[in-house]
C-alpha atoms as a PDB file:
ATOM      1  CA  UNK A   1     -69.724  20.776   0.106  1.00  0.00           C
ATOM      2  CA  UNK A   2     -69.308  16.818   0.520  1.00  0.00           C
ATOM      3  CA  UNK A   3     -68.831  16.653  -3.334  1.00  0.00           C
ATOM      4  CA  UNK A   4     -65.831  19.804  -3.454  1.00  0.00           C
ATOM      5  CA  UNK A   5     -64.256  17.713  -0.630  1.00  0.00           C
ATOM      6  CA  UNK A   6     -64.353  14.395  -2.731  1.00  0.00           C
ATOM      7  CA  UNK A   7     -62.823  16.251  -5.968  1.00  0.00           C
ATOM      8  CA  UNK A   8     -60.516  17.671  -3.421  1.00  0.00           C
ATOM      9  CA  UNK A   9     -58.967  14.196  -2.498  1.00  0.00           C
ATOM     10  CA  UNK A  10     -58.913  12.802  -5.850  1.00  0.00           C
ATOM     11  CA  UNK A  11     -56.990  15.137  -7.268  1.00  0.00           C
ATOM     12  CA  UNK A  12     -53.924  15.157  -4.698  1.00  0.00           C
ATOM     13  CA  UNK A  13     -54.589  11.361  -4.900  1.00  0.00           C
ATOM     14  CA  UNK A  14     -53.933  11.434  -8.575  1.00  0.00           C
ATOM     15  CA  UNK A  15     -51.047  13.973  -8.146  1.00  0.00           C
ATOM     16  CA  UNK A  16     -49.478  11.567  -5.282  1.00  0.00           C
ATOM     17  CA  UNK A  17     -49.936   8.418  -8.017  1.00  0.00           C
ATOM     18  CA  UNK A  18     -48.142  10.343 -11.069  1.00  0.00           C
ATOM     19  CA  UNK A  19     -45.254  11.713  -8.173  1.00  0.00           C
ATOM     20  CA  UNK A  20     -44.743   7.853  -6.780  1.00  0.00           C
ATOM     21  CA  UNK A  21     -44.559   6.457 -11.264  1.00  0.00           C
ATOM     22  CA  UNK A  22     -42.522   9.305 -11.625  1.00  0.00           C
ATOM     23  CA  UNK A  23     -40.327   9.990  -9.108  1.00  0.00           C
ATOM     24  CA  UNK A  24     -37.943   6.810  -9.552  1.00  0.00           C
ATOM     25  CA  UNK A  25     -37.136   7.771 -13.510  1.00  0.00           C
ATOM     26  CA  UNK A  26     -36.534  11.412 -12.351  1.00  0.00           C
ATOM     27  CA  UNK A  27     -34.275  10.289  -9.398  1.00  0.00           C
ATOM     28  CA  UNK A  28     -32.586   7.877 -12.282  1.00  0.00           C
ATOM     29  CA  UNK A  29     -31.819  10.298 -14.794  1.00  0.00           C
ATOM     30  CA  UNK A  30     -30.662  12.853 -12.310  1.00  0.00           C
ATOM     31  CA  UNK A  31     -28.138  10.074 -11.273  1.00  0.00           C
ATOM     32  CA  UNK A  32     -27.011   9.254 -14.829  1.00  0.00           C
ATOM     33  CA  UNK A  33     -26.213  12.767 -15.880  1.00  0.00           C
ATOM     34  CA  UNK A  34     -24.722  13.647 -12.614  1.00  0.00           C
ATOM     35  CA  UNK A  35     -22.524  11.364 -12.582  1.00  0.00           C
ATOM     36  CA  UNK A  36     -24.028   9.190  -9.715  1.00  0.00           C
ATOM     37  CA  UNK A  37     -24.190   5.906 -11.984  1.00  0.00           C
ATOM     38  CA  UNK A  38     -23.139   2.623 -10.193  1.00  0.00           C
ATOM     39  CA  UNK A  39     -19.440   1.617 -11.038  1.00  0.00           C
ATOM     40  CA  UNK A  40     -19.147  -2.028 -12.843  1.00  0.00           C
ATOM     41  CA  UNK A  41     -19.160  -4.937 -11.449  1.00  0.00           C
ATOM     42  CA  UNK A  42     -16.097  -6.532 -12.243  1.00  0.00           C
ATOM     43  CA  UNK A  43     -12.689  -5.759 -11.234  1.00  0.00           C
ATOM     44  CA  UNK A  44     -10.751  -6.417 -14.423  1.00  0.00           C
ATOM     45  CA  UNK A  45     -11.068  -3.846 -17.056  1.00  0.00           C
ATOM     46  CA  UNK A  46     -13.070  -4.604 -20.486  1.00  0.00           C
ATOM     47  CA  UNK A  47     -11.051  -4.463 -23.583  1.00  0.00           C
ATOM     48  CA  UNK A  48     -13.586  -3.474 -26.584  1.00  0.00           C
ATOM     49  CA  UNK A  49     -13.396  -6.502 -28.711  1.00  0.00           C
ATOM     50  CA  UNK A  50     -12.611  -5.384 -32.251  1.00  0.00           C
ATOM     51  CA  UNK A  51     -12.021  -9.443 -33.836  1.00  0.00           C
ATOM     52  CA  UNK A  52     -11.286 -13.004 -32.393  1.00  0.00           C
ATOM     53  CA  UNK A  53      -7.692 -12.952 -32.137  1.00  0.00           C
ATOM     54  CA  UNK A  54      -5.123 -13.656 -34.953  1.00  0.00           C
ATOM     55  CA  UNK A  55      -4.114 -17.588 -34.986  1.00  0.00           C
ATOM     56  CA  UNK A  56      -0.409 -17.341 -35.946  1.00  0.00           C
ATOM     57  CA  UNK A  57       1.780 -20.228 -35.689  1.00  0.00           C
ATOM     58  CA  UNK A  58       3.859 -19.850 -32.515  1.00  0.00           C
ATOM     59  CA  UNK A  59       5.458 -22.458 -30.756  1.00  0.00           C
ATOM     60  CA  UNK A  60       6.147 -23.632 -27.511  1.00  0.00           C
ATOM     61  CA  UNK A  61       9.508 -23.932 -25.385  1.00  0.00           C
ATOM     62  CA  UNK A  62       9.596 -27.598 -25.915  1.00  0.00           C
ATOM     63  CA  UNK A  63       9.535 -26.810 -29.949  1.00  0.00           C
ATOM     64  CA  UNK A  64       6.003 -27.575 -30.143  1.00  0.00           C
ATOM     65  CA  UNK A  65       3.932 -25.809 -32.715  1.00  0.00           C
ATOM     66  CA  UNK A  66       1.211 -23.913 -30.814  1.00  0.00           C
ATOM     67  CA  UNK A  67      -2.080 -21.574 -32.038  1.00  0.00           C
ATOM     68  CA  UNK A  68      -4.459 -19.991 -29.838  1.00  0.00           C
ATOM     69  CA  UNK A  69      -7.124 -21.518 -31.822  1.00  0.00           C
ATOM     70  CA  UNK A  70      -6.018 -24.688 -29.763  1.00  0.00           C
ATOM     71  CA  UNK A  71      -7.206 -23.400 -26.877  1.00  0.00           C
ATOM     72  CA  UNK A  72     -10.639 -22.237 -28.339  1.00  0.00           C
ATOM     73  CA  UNK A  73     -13.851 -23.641 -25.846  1.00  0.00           C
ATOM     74  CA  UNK A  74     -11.585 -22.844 -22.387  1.00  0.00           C
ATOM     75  CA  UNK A  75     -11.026 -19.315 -20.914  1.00  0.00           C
ATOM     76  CA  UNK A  76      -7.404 -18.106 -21.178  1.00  0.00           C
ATOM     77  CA  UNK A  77      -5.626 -16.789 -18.252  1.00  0.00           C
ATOM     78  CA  UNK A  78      -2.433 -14.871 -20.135  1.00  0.00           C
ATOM     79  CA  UNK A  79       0.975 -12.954 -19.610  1.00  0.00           C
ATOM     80  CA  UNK A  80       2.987 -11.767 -21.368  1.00  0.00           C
ATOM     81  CA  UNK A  81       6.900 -11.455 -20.537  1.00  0.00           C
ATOM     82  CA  UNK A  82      10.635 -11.908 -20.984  1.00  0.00           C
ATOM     83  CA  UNK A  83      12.029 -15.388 -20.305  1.00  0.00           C
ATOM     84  CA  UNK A  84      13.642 -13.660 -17.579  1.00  0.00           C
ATOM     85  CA  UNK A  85      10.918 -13.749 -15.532  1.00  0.00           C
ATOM     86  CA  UNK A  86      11.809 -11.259 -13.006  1.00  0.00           C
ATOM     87  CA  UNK A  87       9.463 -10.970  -9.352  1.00  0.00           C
ATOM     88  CA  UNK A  88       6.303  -9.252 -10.551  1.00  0.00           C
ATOM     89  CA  UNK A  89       6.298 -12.176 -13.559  1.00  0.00           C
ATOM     90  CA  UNK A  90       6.359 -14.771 -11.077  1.00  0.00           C
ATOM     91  CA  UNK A  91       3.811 -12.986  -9.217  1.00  0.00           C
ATOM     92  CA  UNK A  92       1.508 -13.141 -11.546  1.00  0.00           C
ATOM     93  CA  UNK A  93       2.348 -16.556 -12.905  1.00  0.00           C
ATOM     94  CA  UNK A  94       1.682 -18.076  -9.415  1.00  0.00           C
ATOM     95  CA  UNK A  95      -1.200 -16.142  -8.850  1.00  0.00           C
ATOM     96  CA  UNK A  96      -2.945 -17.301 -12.368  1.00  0.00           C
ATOM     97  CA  UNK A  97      -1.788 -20.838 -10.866  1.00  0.00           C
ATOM     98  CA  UNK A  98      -3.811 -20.303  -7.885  1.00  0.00           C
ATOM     99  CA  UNK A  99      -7.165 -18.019  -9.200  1.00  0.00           C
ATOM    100  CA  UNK A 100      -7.845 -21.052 -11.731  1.00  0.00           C
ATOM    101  CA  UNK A 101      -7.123 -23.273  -8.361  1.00  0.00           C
ATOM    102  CA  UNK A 102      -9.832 -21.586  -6.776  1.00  0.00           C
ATOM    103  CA  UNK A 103     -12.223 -22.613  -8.988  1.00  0.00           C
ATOM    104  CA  UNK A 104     -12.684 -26.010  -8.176  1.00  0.00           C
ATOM    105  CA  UNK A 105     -14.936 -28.316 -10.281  1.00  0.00           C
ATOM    106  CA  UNK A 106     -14.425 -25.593 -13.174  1.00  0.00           C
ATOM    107  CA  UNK A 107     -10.805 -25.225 -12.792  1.00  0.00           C
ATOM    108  CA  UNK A 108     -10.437 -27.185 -16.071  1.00  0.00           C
ATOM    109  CA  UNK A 109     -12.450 -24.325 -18.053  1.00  0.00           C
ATOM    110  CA  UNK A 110      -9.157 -22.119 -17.755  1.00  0.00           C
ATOM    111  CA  UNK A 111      -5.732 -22.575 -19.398  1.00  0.00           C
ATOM    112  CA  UNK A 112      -2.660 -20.715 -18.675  1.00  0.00           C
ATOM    113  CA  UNK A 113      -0.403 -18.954 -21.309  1.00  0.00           C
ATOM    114  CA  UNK A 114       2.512 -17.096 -20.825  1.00  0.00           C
ATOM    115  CA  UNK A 115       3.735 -15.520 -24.198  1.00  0.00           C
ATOM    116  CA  UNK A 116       7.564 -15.017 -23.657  1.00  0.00           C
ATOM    117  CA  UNK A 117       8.336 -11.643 -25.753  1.00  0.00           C
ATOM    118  CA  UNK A 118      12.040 -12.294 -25.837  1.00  0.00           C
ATOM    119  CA  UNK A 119      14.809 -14.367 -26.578  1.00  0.00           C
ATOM    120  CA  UNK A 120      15.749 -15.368 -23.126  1.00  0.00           C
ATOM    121  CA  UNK A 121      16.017 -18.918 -21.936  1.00  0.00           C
ATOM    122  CA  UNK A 122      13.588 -20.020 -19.008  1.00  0.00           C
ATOM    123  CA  UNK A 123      15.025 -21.433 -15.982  1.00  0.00           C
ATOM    124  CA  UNK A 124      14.032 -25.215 -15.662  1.00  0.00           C
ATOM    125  CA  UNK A 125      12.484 -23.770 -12.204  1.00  0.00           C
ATOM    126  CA  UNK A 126      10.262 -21.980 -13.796  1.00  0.00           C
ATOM    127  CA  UNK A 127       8.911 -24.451 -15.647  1.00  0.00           C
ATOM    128  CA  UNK A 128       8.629 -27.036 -12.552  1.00  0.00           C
ATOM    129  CA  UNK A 129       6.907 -24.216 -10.325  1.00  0.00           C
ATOM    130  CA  UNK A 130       4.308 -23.228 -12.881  1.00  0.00           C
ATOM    131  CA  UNK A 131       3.606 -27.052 -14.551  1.00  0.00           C
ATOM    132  CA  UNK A 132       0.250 -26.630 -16.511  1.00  0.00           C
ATOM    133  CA  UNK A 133       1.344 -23.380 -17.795  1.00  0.00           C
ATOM    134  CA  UNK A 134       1.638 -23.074 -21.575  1.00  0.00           C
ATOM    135  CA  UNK A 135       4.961 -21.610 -22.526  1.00  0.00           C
ATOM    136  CA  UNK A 136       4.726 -19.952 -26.025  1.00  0.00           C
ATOM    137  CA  UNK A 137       7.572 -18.135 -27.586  1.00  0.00           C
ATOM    138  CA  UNK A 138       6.111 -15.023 -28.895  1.00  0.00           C
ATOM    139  CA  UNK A 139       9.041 -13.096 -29.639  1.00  0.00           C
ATOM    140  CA  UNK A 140       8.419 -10.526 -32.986  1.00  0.00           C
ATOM    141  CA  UNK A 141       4.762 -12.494 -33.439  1.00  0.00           C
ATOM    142  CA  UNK A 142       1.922 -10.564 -34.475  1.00  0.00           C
ATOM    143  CA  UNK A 143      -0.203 -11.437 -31.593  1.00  0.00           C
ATOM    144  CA  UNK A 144       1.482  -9.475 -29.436  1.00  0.00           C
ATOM    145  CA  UNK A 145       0.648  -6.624 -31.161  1.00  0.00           C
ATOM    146  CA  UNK A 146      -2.910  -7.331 -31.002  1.00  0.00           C
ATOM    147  CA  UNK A 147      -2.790  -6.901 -27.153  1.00  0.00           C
ATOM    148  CA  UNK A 148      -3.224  -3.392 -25.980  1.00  0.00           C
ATOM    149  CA  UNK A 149      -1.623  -2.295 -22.432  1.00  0.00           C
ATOM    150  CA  UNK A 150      -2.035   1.025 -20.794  1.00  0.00           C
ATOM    151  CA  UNK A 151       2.126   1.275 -20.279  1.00  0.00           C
ATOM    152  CA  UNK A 152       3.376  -2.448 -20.485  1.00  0.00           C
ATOM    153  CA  UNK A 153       2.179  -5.702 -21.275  1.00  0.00           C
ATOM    154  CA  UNK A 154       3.921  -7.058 -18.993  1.00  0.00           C
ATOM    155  CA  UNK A 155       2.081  -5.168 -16.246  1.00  0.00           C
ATOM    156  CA  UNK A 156      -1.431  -7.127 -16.895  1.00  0.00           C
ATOM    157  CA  UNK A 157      -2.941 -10.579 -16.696  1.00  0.00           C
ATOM    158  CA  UNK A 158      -4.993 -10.814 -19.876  1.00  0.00           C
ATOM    159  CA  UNK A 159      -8.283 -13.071 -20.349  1.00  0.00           C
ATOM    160  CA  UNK A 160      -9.552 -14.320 -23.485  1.00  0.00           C
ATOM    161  CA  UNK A 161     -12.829 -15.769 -24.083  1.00  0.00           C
ATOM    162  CA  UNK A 162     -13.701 -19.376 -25.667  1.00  0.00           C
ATOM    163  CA  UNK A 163     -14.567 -17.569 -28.588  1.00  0.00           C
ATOM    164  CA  UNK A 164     -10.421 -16.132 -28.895  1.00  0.00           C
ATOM    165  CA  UNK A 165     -11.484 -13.102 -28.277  1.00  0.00           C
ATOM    166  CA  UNK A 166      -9.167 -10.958 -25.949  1.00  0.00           C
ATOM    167  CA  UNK A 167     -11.781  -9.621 -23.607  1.00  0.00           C
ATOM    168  CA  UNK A 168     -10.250  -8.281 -20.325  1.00  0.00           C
ATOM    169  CA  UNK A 169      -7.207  -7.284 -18.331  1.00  0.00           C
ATOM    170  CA  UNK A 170      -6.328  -7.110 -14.871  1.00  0.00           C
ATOM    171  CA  UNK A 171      -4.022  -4.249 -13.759  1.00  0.00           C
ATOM    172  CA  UNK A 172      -0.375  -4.441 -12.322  1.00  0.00           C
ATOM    173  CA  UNK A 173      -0.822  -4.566  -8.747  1.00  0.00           C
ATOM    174  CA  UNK A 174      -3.362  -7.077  -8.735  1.00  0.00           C
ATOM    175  CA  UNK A 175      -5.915  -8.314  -6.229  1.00  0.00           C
ATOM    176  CA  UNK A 176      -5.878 -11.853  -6.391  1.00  0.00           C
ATOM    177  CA  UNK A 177      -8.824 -12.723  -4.866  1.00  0.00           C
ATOM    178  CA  UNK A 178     -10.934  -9.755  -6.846  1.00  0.00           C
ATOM    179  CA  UNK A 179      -9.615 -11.359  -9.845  1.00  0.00           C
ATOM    180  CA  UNK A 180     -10.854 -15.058  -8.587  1.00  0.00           C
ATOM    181  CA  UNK A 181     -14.000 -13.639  -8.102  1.00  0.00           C
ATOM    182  CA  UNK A 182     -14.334 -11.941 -11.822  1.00  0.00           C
ATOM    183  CA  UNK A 183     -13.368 -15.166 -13.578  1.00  0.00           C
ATOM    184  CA  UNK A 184     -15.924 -16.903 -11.403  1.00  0.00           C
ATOM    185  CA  UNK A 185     -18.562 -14.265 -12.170  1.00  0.00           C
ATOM    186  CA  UNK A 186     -17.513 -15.449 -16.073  1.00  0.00           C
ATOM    187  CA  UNK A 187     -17.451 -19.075 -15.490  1.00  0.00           C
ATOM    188  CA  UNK A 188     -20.792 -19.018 -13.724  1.00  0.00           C
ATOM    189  CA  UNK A 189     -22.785 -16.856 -16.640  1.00  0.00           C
ATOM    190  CA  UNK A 190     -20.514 -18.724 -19.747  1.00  0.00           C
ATOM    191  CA  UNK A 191     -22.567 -20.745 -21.869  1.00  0.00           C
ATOM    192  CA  UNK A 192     -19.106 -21.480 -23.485  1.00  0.00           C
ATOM    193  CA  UNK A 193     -16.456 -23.874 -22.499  1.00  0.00           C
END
């Protein structure tokens, strides 16, 4: 009787042990395929990187010639807009001035590009307000058409890695301080720059 009673409780101990090693890869697939997976991490959205890219001769407002190549071994912070520069482009122009601000100590990791898509002259203010800012005209280069946007370019702030490869975007209505904490997310795990 003692020895049915011992074969008893090892089984159900053996059928609790498989249940507890089981149970968490059941409970994980059921997730998966339902659709329960956790959401990323990072606020920006990933941009599959196809190639590093292209290094066409541009050059900047002061007649400068200018490659992103230049700016290979630094993270790029980069919009894209008319020399207009109406509100939502000085939006995100001060708020690229203030996420690499945030930084501190590694603030000098990140550059800031604005690709001017037009013909349009920029106000001197401009220039004054957003000092440190690279201002490349851009107009009919093939770089621009290397950088995807879900309506407009001009709707995103763009990051490119050390490597030149265009890597993320951030959307239109942006969340500055989500955004400060991706590219310090970036700087932190970067071997790079």
């Amino acid at each position: 009787m003692l020895k049915k009673t011992n074969q008893g409780n090892n089984k159900i101990r053996l059928y609790l042990l498989i249940t507890v090693m089981i149970a968490p890869i059941a409970v994980s697939y059921i997730l998966f395929y339902l659709g329960g997976a956790p959401a990323t991490v990072n606020y920006g959205e990933l941009i599959k990187i196809k190639q590093a890219l292209p290094d066409v001769v541009l050059h900047k407002t002061n007649g400068e010639a200018f490659n992103i190549s230049q700016l290979r071994g630094k993270w790029v912070m980069l919009v894209i807009d008319s020399g207009e520069c109406a509100e939502l482009c000085r939006k995100q122009l001060y708020y690229m001035r203030q996420v690499r601000l945030m930084q501190n100590k590694k603030m000098d990791r990140i550059e800031r590009v604005w690709l001017i898509d037009d013909n349009k002259t920029l106000e001197t203010s401009i220039q004054e307000d957003f000092k440190g800012t690279i201002f490349v005209n851009a107009h009919k280069s093939k770089l621009l058409n290397e950088i995807p946007a879900k309506v407009s370019q001009h709707d995103h702030i763009y990051i490119i890695d050390p490597l030149g490869n265009l890597m993320m975007r951030f959307p239109k209505d942006i969340d500055p301080s989500k955004m400060a904490k991706d590219i310090k997310r970036l700087l932190k795990v970067s071997r790079i720059g």
